[in-house]
Protein backbone atom coordinates (compact mmCIF):
# COMPACT_ATOMS: atom_id res chain seq x y z
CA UNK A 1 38.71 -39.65 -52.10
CA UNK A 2 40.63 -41.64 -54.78
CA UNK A 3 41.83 -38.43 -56.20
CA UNK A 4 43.77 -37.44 -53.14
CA UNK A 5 45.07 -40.75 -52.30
CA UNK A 6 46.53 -40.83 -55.20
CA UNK A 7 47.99 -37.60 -55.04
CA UNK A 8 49.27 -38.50 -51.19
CA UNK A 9 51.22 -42.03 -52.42
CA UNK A 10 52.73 -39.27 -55.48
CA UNK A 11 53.84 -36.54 -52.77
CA UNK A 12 54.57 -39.10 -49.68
CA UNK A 13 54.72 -42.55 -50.39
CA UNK A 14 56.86 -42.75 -53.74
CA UNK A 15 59.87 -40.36 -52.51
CA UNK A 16 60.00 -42.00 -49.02
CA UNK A 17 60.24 -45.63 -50.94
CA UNK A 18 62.18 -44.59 -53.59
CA UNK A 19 64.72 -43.08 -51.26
CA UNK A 20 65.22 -46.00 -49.24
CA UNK A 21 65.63 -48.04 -52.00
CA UNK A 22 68.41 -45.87 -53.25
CA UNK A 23 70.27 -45.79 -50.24
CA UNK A 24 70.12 -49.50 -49.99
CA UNK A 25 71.40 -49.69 -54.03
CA UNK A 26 74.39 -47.83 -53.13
CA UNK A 27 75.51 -48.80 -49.67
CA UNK A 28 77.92 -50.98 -50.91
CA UNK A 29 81.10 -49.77 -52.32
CA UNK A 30 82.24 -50.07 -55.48
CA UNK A 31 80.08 -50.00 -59.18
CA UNK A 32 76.26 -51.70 -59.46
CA UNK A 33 76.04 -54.57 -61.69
CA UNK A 34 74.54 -53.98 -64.91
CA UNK A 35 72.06 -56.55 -63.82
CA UNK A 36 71.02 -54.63 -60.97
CA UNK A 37 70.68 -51.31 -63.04
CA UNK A 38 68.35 -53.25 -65.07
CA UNK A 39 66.17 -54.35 -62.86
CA UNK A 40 66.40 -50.76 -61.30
CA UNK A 41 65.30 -49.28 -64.93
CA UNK A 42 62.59 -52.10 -65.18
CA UNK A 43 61.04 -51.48 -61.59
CA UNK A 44 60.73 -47.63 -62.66
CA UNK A 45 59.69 -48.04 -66.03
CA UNK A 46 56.84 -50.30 -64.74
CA UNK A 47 56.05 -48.46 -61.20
CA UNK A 48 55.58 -45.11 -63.62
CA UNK A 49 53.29 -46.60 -65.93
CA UNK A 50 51.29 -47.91 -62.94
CA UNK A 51 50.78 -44.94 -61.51
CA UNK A 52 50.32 -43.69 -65.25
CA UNK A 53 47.64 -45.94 -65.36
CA UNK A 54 45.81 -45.20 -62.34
CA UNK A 55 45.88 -41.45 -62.91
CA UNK A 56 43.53 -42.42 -65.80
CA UNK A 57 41.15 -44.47 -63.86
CA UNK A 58 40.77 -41.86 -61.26
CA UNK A 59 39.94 -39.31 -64.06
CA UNK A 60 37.86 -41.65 -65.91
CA UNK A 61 35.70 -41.67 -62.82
CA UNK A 62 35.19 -37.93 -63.33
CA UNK A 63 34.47 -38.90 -66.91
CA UNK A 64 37.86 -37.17 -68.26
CA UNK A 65 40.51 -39.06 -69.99
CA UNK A 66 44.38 -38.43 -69.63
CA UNK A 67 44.31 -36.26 -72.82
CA UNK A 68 42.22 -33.76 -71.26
CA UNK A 69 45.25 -32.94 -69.29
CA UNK A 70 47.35 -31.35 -72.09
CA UNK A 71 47.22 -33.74 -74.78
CA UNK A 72 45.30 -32.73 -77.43
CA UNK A 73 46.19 -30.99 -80.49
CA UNK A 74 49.60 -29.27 -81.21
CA UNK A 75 51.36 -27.09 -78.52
CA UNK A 76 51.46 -23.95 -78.86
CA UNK A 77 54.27 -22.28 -80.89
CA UNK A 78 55.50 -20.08 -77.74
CA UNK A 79 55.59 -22.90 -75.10
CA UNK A 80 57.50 -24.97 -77.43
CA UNK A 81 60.21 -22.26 -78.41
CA UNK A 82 60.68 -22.14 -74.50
CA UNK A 83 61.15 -25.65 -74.09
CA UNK A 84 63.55 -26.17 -76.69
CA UNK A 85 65.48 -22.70 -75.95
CA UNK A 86 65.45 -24.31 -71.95
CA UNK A 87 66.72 -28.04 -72.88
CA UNK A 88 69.41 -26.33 -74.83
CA UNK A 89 70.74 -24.36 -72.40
CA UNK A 90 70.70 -27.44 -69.68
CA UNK A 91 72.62 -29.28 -72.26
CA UNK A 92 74.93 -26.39 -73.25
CA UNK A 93 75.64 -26.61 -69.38
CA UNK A 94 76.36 -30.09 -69.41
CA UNK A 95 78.64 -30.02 -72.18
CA UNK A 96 80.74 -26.93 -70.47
CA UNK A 97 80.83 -28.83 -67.04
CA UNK A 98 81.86 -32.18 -68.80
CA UNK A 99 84.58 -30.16 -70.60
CA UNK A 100 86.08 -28.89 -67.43
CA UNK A 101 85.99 -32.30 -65.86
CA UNK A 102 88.25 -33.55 -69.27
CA UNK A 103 90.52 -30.80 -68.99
CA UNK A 104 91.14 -30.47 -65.41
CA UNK A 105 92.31 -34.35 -63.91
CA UNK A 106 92.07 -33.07 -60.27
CA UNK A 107 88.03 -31.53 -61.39
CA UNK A 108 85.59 -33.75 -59.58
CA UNK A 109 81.86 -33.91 -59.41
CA UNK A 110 79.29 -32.33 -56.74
CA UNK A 111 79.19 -33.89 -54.01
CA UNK A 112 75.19 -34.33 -54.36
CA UNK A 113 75.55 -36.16 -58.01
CA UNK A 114 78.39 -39.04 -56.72
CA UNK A 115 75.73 -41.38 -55.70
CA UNK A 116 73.62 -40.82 -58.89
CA UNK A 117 76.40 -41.31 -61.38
CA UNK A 118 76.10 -44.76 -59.83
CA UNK A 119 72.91 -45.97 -61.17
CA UNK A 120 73.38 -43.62 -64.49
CA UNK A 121 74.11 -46.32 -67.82
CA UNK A 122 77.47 -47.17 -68.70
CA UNK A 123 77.27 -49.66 -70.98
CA UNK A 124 75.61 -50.50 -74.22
CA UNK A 125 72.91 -52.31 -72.82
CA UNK A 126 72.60 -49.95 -69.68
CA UNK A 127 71.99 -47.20 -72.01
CA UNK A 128 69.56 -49.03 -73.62
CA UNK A 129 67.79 -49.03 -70.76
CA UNK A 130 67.82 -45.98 -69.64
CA UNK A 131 66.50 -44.95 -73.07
CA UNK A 132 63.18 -46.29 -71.83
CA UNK A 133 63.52 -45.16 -68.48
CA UNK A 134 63.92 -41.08 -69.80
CA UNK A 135 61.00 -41.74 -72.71
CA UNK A 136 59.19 -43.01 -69.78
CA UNK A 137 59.73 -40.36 -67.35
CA UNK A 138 59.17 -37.51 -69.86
CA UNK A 139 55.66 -39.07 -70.77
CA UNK A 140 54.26 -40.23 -67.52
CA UNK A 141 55.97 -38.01 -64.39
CA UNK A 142 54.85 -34.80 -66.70
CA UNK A 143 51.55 -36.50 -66.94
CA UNK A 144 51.46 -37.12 -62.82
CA UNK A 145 53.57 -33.77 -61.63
CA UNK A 146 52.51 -31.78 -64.16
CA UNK A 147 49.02 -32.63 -65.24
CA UNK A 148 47.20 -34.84 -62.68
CA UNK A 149 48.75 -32.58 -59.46
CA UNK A 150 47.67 -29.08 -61.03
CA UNK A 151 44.22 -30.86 -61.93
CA UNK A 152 43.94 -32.23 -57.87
CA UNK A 153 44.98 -28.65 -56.34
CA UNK A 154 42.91 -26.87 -58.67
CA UNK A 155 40.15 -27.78 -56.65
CA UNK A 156 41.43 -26.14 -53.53
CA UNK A 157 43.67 -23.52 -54.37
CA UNK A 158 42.42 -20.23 -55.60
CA UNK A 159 45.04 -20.11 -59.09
CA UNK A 160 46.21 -22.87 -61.01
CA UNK A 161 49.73 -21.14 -60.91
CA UNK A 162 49.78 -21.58 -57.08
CA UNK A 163 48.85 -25.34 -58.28
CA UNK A 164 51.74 -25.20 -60.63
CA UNK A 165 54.27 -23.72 -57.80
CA UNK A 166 53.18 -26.45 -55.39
CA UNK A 167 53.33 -29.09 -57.42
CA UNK A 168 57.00 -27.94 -58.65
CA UNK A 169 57.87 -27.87 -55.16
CA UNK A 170 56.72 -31.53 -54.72
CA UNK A 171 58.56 -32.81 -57.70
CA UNK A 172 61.60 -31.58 -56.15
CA UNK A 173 61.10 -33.55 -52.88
CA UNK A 174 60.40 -36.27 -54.78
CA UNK A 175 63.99 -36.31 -55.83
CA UNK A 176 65.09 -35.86 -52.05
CA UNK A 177 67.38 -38.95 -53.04
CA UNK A 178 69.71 -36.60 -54.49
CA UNK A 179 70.71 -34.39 -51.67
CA UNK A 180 69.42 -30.81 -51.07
CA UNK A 181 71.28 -29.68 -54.44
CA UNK A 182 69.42 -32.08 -56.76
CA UNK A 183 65.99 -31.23 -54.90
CA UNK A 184 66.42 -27.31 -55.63
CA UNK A 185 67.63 -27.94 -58.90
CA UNK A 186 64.97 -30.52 -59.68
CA UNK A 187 61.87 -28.50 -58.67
CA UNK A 188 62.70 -25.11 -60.27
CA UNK A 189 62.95 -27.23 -63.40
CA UNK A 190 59.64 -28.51 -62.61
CA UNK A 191 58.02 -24.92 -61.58
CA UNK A 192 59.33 -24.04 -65.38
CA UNK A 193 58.09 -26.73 -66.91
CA UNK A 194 54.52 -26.20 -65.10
CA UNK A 195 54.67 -22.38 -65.85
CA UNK A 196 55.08 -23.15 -69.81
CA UNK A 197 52.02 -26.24 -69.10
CA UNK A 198 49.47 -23.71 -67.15
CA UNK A 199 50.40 -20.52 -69.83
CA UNK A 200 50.54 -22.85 -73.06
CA UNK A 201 47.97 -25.54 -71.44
CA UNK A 202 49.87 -28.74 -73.45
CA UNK A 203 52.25 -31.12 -71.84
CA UNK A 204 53.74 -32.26 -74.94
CA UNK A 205 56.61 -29.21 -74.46
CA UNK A 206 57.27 -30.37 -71.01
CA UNK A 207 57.52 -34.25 -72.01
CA UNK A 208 59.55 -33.23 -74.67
CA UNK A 209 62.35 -31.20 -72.40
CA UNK A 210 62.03 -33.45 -69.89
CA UNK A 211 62.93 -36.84 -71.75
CA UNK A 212 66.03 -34.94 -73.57
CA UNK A 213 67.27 -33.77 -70.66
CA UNK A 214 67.08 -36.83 -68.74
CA UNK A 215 68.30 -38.81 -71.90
CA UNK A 216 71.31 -36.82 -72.61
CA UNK A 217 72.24 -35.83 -69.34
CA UNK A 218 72.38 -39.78 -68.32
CA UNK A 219 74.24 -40.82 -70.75
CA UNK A 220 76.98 -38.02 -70.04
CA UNK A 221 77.01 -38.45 -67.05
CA UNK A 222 76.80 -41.86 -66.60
CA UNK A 223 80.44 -42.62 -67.48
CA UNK A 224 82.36 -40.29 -65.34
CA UNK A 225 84.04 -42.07 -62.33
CA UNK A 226 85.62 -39.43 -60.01
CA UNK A 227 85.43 -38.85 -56.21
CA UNK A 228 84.16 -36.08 -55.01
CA UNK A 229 86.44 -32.84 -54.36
CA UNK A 230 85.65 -29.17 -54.87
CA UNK A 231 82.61 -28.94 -57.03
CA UNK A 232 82.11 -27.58 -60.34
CA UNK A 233 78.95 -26.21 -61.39
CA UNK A 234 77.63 -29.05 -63.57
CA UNK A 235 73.20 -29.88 -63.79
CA UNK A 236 72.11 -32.85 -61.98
CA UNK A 237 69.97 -35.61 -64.24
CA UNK A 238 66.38 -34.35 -64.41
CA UNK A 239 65.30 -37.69 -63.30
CA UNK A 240 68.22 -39.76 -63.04
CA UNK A 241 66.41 -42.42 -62.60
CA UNK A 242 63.67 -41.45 -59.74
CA UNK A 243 63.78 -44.76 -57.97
CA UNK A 244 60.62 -47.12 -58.37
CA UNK A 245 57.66 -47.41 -55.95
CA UNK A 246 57.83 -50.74 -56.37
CA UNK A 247 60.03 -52.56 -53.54
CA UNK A 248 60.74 -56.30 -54.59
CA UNK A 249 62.27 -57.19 -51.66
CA UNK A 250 65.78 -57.17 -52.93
CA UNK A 251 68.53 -54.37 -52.63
């Protein structure tokens, strides 16, 4: 039982939180306080190592530790040339979107990534963190999407690439905070990064694209103020930051 009700607060609970609180953070006009993106990178630094943390107890329960998910030894050489070959072309794709936007004064952003710029660093101390916030998220959500979700629907499904395909999808309605756009976006990135986890069975090429993506991405990103117009083609965050599951109360 405590495997699945973990799995239902990953799937149901955290987007349906983290999505409210979102909408509440950016309600008001204007740009959020560097105190309030703080305490927005806190909340989800913490909430993630939480539910980091209670991945392990339910496996320890099954007497398996979080390393048995992916963790042990070196990757292999394949799924890492695929990870690295995939972060540089998000990144390539970045920098030719962020180009257009210098070039082109009337070029705005997506519609879908307006919002998000919002709580993306813009300071020296924002980036800082949000340095901990994309370490964070490349450790623990490929640990929880990745690792702990194909584990729970191995049991029940026939393949642990159907596992990998629903848990993709589910990573990318965790991210429903970011319009339709961000949610598509988001969970083929996560059906890749499960495909190179179920063929190579290690996480560590996953974490690895996952926390450069989300690292370099926000901090491009995160400086651009423009309205939105017609949309250039230009890759949402990976996790920019997925709000916390943690509500304190406070917008």
């Amino acid at each position: 039982m405590d495997l699945w009700l973990l799995v239902l607060f990953l799937v149901v609970v955290q987007p349906l939180v983290g999505y409210y609180r979102f909408t509440r953070l950016t309600a008001a006009p204007g740009p959020i306080p560097t105190r309030r993106k703080l305490r927005l990178y806190a909340l989800v630094v913490a909430s993630q190592w939480a539910l980091t943390a209670a991945a392990a107890w339910v496996l320890a329960r099954r007497g398996l530790a979080l390393a048995d998910l992916g963790l042990r030894g070196s990757p292999p050489a394949l799924a890492t040339l695929a990870a690295v070959l995939a972060t540089l072309a998000v990144l390539g794709g970045t920098w030719l979107s962020l180009r257009t936007l210098a070039r082109e004064p009337g070029a705005s952003l997506p519609s879908h990534l307006v919002k998000v710029v919002r709580i993306l660093p813009a300071s020296g101390s924002e980036r800082a963190g949000f340095t901990l916030v994309a370490l964070t998220a490349g450790v623990c959500e490929e640990i929880l999407y990745r690792g702990y979700l194909v584990y729970a629907f191995d049991r029940v499904l026939p393949s642990s690439w159907w596992s990998m395909l629903l848990a993709g999808a589910l990573f990318g309605a965790a991210h429903a905070y970011q319009g339709v756009r961000g949610m598509v976006a988001t969970g083929l990135l996560g059906a890749f990064l499960g495909a190179v986890y179920v063929a190579g069975g290690s996480l560590w090429p996953g974490i690895f694209l996952h926390a450069a993506v989300d690292l370099v991405n926000g901090f491009a990103l995160g400086g651009l103020k423009r309205e939105p117009l017609s949309p250039p083609s230009i890759p949402a965050p990976f996790d920019a930051p997925a709000p916390p599951t943690t509500y304190s109360g406070q917008p």
